[in-house]
PDB file of N, CA and C in Angstrom:
ATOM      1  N   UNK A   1     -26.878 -11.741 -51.227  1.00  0.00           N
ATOM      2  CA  UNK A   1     -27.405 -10.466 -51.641  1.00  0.00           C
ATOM      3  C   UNK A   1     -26.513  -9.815 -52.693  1.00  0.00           C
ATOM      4  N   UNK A   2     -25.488  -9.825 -52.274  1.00  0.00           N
ATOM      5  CA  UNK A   2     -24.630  -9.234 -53.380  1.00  0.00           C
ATOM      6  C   UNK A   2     -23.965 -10.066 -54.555  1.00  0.00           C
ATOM      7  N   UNK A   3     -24.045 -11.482 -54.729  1.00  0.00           N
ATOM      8  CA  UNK A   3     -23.649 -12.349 -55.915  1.00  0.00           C
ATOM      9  C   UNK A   3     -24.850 -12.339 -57.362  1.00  0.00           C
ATOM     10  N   UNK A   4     -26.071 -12.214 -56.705  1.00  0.00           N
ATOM     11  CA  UNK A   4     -27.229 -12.179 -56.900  1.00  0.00           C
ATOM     12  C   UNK A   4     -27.540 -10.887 -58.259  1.00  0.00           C
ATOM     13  N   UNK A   5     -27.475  -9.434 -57.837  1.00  0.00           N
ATOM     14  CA  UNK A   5     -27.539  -8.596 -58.611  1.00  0.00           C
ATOM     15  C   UNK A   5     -26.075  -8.574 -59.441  1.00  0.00           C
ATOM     16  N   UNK A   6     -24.874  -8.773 -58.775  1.00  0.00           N
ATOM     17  CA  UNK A   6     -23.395  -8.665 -59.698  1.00  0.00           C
ATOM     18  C   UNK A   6     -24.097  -9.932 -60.777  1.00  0.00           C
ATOM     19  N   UNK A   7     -24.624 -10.609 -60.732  1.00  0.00           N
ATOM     20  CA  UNK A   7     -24.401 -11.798 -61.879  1.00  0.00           C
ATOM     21  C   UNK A   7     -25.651 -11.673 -62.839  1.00  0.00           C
ATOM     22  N   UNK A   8     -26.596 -10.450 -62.301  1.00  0.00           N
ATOM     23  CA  UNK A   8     -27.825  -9.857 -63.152  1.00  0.00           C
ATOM     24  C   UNK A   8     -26.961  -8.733 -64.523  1.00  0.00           C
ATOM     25  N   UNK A   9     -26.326  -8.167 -63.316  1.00  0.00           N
ATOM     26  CA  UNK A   9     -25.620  -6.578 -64.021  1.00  0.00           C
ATOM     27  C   UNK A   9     -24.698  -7.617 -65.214  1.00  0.00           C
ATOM     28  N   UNK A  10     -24.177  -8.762 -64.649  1.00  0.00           N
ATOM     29  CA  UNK A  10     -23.214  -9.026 -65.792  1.00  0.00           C
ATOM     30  C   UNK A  10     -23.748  -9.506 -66.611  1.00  0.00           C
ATOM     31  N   UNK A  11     -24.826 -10.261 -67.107  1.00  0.00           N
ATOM     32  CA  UNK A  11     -25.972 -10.958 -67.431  1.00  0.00           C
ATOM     33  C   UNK A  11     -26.142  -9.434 -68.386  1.00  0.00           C
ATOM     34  N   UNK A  12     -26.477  -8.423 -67.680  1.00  0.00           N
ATOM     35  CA  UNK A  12     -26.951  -7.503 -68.814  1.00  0.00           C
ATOM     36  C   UNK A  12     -26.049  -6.723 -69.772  1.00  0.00           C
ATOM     37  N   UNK A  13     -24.955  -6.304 -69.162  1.00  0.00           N
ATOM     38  CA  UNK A  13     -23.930  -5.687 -69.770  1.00  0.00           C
ATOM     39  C   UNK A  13     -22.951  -6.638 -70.906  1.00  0.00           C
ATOM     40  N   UNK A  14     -23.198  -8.040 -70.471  1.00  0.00           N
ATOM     41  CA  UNK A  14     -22.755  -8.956 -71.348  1.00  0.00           C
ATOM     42  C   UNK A  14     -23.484  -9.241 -72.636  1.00  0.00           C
ATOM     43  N   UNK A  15     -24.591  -9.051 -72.607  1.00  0.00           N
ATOM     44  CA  UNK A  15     -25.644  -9.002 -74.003  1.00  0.00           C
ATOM     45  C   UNK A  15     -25.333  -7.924 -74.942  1.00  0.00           C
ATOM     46  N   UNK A  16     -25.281  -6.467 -73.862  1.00  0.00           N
ATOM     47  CA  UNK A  16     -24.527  -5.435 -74.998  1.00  0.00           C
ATOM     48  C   UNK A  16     -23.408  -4.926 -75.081  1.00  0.00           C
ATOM     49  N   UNK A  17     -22.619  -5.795 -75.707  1.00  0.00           N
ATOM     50  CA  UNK A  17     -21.216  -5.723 -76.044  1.00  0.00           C
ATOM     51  C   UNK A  17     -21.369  -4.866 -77.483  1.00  0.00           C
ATOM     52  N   UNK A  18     -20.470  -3.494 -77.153  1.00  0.00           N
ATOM     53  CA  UNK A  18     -20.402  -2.557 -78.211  1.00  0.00           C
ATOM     54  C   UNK A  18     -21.425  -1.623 -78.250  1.00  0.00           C
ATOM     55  N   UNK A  19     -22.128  -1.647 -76.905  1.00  0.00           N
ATOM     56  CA  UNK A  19     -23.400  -0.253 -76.852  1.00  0.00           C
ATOM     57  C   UNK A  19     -22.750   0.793 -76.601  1.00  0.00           C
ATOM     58  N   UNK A  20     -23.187   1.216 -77.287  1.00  0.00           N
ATOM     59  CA  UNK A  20     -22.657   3.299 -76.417  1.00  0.00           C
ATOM     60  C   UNK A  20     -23.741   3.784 -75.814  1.00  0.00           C
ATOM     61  N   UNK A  21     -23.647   4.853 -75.109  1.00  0.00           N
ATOM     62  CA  UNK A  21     -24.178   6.022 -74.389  1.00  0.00           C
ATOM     63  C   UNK A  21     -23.673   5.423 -73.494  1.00  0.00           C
ATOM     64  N   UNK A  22     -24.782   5.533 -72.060  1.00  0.00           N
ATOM     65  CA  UNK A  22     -25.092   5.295 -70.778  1.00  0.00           C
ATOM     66  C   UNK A  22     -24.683   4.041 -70.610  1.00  0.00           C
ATOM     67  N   UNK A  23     -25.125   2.783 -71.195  1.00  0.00           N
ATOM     68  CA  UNK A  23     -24.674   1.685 -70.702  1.00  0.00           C
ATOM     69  C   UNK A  23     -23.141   1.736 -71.097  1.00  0.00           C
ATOM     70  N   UNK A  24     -22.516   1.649 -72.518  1.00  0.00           N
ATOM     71  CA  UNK A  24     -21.401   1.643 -72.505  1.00  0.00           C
ATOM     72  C   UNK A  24     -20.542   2.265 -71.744  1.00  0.00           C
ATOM     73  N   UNK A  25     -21.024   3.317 -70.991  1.00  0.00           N
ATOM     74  CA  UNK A  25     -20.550   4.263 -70.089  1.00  0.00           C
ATOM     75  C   UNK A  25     -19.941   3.321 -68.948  1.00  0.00           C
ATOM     76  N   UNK A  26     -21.196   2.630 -68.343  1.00  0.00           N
ATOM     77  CA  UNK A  26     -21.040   1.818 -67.223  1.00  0.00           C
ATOM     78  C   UNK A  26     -20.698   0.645 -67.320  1.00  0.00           C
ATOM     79  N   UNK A  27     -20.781  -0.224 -68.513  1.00  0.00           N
ATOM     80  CA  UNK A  27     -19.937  -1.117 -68.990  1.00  0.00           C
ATOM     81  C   UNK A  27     -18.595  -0.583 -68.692  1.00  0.00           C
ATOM     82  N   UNK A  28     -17.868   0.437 -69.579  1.00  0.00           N
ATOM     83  CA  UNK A  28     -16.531   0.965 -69.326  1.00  0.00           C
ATOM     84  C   UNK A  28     -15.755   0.768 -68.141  1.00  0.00           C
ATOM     85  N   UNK A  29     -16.861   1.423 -67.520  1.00  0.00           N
ATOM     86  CA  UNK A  29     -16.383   1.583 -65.928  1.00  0.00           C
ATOM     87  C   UNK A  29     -16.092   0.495 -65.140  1.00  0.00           C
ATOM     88  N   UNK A  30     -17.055  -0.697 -65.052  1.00  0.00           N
ATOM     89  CA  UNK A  30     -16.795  -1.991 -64.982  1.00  0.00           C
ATOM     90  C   UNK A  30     -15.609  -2.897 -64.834  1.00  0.00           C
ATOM     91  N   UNK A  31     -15.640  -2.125 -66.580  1.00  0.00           N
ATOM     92  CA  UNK A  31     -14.473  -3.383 -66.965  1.00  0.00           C
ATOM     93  C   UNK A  31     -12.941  -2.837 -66.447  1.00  0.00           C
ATOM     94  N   UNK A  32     -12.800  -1.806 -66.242  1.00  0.00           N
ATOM     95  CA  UNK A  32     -11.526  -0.854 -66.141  1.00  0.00           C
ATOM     96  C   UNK A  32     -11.704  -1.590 -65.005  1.00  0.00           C
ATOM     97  N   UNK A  33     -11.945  -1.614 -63.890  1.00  0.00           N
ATOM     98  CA  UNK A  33     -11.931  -2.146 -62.319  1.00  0.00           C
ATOM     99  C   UNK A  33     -11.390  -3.971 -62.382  1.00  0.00           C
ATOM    100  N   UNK A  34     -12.390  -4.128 -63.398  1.00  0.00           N
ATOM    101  CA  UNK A  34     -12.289  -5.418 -63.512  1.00  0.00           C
ATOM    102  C   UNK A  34     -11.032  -6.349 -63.865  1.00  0.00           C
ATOM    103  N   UNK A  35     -10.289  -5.383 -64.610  1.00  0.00           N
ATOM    104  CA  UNK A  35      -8.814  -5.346 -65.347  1.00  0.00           C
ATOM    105  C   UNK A  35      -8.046  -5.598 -64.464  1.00  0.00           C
ATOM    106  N   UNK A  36      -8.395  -4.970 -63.452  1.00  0.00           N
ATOM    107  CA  UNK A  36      -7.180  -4.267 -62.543  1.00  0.00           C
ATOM    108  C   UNK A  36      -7.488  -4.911 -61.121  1.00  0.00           C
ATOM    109  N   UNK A  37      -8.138  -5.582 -60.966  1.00  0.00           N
ATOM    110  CA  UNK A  37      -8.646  -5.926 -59.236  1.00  0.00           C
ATOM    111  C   UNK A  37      -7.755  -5.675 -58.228  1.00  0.00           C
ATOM    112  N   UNK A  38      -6.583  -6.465 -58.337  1.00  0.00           N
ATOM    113  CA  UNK A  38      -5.326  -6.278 -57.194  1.00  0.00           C
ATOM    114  C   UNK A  38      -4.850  -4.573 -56.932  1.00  0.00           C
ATOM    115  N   UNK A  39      -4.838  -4.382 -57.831  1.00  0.00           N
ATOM    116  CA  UNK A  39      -4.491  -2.786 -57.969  1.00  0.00           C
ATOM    117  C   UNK A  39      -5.332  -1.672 -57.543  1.00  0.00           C
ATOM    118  N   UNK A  40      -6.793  -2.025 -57.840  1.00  0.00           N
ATOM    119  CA  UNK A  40      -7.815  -1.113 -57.399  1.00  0.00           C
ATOM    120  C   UNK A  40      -8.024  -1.350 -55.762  1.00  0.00           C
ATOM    121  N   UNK A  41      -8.024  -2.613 -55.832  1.00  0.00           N
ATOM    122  CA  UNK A  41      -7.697  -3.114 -53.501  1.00  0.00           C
ATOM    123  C   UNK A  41      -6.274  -2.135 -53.228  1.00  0.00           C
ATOM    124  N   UNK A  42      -5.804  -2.247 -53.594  1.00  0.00           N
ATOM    125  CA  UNK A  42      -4.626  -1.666 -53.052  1.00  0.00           C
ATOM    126  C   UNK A  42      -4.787   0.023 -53.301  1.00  0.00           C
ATOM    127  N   UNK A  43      -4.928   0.569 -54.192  1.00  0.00           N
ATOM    128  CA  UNK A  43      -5.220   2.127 -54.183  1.00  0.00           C
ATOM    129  C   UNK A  43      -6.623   2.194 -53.639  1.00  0.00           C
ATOM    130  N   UNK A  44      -7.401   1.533 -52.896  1.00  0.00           N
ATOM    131  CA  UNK A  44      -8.796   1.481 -52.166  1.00  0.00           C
ATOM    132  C   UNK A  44      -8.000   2.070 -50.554  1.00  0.00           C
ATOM    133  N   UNK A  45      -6.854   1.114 -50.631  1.00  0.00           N
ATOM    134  CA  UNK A  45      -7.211   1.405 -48.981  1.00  0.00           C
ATOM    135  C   UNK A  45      -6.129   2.775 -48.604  1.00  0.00           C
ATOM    136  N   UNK A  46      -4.894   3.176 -49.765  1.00  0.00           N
ATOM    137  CA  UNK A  46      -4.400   4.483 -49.987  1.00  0.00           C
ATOM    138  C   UNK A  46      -5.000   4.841 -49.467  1.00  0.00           C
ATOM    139  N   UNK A  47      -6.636   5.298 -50.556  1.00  0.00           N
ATOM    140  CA  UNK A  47      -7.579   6.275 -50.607  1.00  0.00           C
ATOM    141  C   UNK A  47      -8.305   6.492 -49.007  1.00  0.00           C
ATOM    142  N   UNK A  48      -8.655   5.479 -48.736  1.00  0.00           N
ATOM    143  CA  UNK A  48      -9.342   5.384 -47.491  1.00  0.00           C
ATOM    144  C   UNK A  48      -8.343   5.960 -46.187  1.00  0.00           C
ATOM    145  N   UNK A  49      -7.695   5.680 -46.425  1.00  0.00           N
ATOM    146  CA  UNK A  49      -6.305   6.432 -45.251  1.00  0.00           C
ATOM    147  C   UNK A  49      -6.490   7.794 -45.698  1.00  0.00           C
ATOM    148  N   UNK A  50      -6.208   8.351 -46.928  1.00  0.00           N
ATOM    149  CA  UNK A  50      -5.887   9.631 -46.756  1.00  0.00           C
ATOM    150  C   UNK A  50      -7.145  10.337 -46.150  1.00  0.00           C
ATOM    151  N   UNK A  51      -8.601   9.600 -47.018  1.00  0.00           N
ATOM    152  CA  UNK A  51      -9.287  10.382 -46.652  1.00  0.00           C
ATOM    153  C   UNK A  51      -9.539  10.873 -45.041  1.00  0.00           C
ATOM    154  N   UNK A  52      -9.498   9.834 -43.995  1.00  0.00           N
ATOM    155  CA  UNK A  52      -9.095   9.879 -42.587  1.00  0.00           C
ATOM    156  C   UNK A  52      -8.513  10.555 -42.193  1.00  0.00           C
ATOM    157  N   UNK A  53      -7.609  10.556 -42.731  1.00  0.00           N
ATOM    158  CA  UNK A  53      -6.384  11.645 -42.270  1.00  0.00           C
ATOM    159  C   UNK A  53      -6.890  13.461 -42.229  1.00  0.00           C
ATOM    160  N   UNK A  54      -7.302  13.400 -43.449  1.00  0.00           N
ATOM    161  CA  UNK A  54      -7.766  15.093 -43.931  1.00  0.00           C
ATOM    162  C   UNK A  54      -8.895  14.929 -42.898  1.00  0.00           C
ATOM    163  N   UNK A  55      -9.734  13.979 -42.965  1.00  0.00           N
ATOM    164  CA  UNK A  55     -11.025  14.422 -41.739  1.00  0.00           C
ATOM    165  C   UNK A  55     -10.693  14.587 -40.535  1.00  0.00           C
ATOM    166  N   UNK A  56     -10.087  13.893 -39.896  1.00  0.00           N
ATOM    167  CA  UNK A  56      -9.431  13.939 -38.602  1.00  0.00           C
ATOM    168  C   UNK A  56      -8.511  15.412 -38.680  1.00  0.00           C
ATOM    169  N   UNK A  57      -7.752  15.798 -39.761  1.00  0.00           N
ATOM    170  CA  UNK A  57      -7.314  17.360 -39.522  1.00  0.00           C
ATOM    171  C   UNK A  57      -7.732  17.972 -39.279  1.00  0.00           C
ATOM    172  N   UNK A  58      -9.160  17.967 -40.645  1.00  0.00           N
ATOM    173  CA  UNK A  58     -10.031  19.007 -40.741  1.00  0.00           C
ATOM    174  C   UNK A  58     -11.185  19.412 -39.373  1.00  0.00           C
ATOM    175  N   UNK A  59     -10.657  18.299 -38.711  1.00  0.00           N
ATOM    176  CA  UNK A  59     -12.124  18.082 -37.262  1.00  0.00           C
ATOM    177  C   UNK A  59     -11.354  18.441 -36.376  1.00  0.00           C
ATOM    178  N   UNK A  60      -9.646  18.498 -36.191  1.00  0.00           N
ATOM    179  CA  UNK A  60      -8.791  18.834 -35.382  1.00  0.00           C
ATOM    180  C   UNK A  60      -8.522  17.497 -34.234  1.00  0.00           C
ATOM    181  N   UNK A  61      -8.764  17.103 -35.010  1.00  0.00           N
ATOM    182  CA  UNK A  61      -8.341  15.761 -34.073  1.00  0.00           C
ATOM    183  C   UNK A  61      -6.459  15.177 -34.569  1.00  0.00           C
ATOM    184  N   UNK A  62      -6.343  14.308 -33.235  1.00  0.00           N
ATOM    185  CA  UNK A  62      -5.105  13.919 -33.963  1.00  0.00           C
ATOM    186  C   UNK A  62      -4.860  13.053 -35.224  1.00  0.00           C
ATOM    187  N   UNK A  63      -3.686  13.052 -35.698  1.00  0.00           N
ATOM    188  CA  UNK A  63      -3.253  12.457 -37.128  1.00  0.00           C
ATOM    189  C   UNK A  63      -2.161  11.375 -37.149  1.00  0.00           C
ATOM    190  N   UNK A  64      -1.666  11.533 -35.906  1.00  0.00           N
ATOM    191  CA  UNK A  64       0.023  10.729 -35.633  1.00  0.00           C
ATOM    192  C   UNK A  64      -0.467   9.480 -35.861  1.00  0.00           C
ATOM    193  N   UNK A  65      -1.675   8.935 -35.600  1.00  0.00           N
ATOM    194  CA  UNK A  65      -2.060   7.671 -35.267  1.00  0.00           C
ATOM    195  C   UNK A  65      -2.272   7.107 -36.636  1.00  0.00           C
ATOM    196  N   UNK A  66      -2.407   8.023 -37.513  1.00  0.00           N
ATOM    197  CA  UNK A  66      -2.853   7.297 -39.183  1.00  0.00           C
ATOM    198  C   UNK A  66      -1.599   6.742 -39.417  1.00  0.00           C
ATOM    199  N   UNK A  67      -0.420   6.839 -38.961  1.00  0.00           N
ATOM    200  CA  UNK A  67       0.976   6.858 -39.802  1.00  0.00           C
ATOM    201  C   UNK A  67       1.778   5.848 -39.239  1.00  0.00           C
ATOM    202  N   UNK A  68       1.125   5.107 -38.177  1.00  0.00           N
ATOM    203  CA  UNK A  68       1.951   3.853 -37.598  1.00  0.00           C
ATOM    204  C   UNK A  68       1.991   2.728 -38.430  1.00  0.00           C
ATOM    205  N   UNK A  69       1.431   2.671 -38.871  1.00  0.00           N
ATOM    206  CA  UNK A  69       0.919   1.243 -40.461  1.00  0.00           C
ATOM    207  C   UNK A  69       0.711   1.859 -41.867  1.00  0.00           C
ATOM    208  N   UNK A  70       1.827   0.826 -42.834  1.00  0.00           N
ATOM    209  CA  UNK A  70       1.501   1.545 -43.852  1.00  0.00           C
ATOM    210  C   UNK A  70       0.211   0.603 -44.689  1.00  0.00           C
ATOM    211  N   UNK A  71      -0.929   2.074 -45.507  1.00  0.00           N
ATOM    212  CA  UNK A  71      -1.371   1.111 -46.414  1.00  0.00           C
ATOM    213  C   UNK A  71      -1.757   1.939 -48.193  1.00  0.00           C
ATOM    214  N   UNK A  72      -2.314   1.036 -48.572  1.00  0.00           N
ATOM    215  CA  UNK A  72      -2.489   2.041 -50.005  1.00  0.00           C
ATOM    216  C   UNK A  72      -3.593   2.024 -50.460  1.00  0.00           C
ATOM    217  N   UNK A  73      -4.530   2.654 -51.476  1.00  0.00           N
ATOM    218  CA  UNK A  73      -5.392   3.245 -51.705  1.00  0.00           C
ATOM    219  C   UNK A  73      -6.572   3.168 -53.436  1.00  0.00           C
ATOM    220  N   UNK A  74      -7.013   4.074 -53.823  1.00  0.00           N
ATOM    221  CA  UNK A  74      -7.674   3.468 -54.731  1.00  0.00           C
ATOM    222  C   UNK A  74      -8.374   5.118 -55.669  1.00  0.00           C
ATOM    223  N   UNK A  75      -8.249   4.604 -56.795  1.00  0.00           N
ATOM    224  CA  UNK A  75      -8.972   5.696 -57.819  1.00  0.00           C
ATOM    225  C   UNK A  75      -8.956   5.047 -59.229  1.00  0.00           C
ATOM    226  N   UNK A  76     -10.332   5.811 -59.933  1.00  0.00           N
ATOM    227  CA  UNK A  76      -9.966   4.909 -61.347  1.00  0.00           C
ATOM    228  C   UNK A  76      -9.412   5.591 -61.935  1.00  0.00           C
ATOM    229  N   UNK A  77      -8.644   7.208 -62.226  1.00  0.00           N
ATOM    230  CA  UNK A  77      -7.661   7.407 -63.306  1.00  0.00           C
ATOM    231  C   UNK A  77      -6.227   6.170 -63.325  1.00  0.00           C
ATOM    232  N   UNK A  78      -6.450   6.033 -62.074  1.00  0.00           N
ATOM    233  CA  UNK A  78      -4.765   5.099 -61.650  1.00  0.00           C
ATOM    234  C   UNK A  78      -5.308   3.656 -62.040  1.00  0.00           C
ATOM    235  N   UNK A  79      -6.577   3.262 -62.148  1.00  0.00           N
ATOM    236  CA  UNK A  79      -6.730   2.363 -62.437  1.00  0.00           C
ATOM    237  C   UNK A  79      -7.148   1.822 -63.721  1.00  0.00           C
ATOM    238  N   UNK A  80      -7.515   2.991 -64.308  1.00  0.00           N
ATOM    239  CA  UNK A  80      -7.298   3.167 -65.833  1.00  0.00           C
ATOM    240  C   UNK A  80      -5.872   3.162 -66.706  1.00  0.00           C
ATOM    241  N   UNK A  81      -4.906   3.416 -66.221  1.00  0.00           N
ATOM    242  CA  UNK A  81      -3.479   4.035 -66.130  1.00  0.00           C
ATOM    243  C   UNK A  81      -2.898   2.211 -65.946  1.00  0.00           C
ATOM    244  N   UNK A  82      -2.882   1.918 -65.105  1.00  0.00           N
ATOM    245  CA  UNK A  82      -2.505   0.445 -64.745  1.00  0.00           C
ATOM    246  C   UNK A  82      -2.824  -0.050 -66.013  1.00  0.00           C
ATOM    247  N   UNK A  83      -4.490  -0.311 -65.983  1.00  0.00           N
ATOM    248  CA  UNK A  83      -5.107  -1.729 -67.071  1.00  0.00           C
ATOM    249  C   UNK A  83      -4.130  -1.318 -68.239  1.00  0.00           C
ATOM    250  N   UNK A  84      -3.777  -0.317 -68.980  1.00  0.00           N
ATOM    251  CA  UNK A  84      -2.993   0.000 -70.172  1.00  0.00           C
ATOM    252  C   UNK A  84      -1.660  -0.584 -69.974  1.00  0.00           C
ATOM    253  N   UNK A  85      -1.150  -0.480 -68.856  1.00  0.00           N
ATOM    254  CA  UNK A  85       0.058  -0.806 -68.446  1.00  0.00           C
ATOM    255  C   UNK A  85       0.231  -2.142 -69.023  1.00  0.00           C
ATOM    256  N   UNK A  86      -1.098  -2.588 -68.536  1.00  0.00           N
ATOM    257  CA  UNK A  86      -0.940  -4.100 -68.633  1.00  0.00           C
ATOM    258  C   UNK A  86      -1.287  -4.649 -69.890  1.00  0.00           C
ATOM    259  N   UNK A  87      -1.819  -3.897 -70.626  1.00  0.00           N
ATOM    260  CA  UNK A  87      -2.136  -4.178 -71.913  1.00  0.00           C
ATOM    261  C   UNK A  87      -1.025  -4.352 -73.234  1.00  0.00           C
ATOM    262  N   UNK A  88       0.047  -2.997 -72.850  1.00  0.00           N
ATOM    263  CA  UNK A  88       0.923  -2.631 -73.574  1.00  0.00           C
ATOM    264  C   UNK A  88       2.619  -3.724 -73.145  1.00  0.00           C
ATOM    265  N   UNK A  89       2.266  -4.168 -71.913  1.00  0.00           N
ATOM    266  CA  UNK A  89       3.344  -4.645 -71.647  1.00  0.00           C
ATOM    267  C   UNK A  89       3.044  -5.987 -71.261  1.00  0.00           C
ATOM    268  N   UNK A  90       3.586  -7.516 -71.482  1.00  0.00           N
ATOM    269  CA  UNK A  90       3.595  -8.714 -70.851  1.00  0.00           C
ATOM    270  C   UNK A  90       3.754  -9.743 -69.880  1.00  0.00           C
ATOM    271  N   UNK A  91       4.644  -8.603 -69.067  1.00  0.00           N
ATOM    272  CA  UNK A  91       5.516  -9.345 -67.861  1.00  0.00           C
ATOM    273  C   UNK A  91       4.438 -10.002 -67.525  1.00  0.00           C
ATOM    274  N   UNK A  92       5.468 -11.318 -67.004  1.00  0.00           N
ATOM    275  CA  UNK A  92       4.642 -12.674 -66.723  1.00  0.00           C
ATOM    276  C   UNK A  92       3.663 -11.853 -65.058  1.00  0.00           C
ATOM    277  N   UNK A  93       4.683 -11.464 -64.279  1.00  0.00           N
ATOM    278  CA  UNK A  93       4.062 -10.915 -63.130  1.00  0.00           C
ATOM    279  C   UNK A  93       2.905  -9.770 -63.150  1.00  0.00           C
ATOM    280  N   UNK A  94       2.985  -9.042 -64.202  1.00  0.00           N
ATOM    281  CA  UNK A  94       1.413  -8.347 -64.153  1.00  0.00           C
ATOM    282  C   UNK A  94      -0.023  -8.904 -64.364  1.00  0.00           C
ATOM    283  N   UNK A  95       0.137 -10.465 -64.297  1.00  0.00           N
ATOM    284  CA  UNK A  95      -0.816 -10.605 -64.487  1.00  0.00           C
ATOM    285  C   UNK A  95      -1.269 -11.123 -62.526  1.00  0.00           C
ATOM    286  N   UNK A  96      -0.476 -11.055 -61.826  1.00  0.00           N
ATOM    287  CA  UNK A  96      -0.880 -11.482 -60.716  1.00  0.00           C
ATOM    288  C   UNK A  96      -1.518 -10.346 -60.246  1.00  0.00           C
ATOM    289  N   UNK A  97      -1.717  -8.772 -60.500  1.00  0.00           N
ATOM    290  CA  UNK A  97      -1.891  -8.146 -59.861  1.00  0.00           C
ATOM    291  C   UNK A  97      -2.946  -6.889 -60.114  1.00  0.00           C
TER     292      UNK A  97
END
């Protein structure tokens, strides 16, 4: 189910290379993720912790329990921020990640 439409969307966004508006929009968006995979998993599950955390405050429930394991999280300014990283700089090791 899901290899199926990812290989339609790429199928389409791959034909218009250099569109603007809307598609280039979502092309953009795409590819920034795409840059960055290891990095966006890892600020995914950040994100997903914190958000837990604030809900469980905000519901008054306990919080101690989020903080026994560490993990990390996910956003695309940071993942926009990275892909440049990696663009501007060579280290052999950024490309693992």
């Amino acid at each position: 189910m899901t290899l199926g439409p990812a290989i339609i969307g790429l199928a389409f966004f791959e034909s218009r290379v250099g569109v603007h508006g809307f598609v280039g929009r979502v092309r953009e968006f795409f590819v920034t993720f795409g840059r960055v995979p290891l990095f966006f998993y890892l600020l995914m599950w950040f994100t997903a912790h914190l958000i837990a955390v604030l809900l469980n405050f905000a519901f008054g429930k306990s919080v101690h329990w989020h903080f026994k394991c560490r993990s990390t999280g996910s956003a695309h300014p940071l993942c926009k921020w990275f892909a440049g990283v990696k663009q501007r700089r060579r280290d052999w090791w950024l490309s693992y990640i």
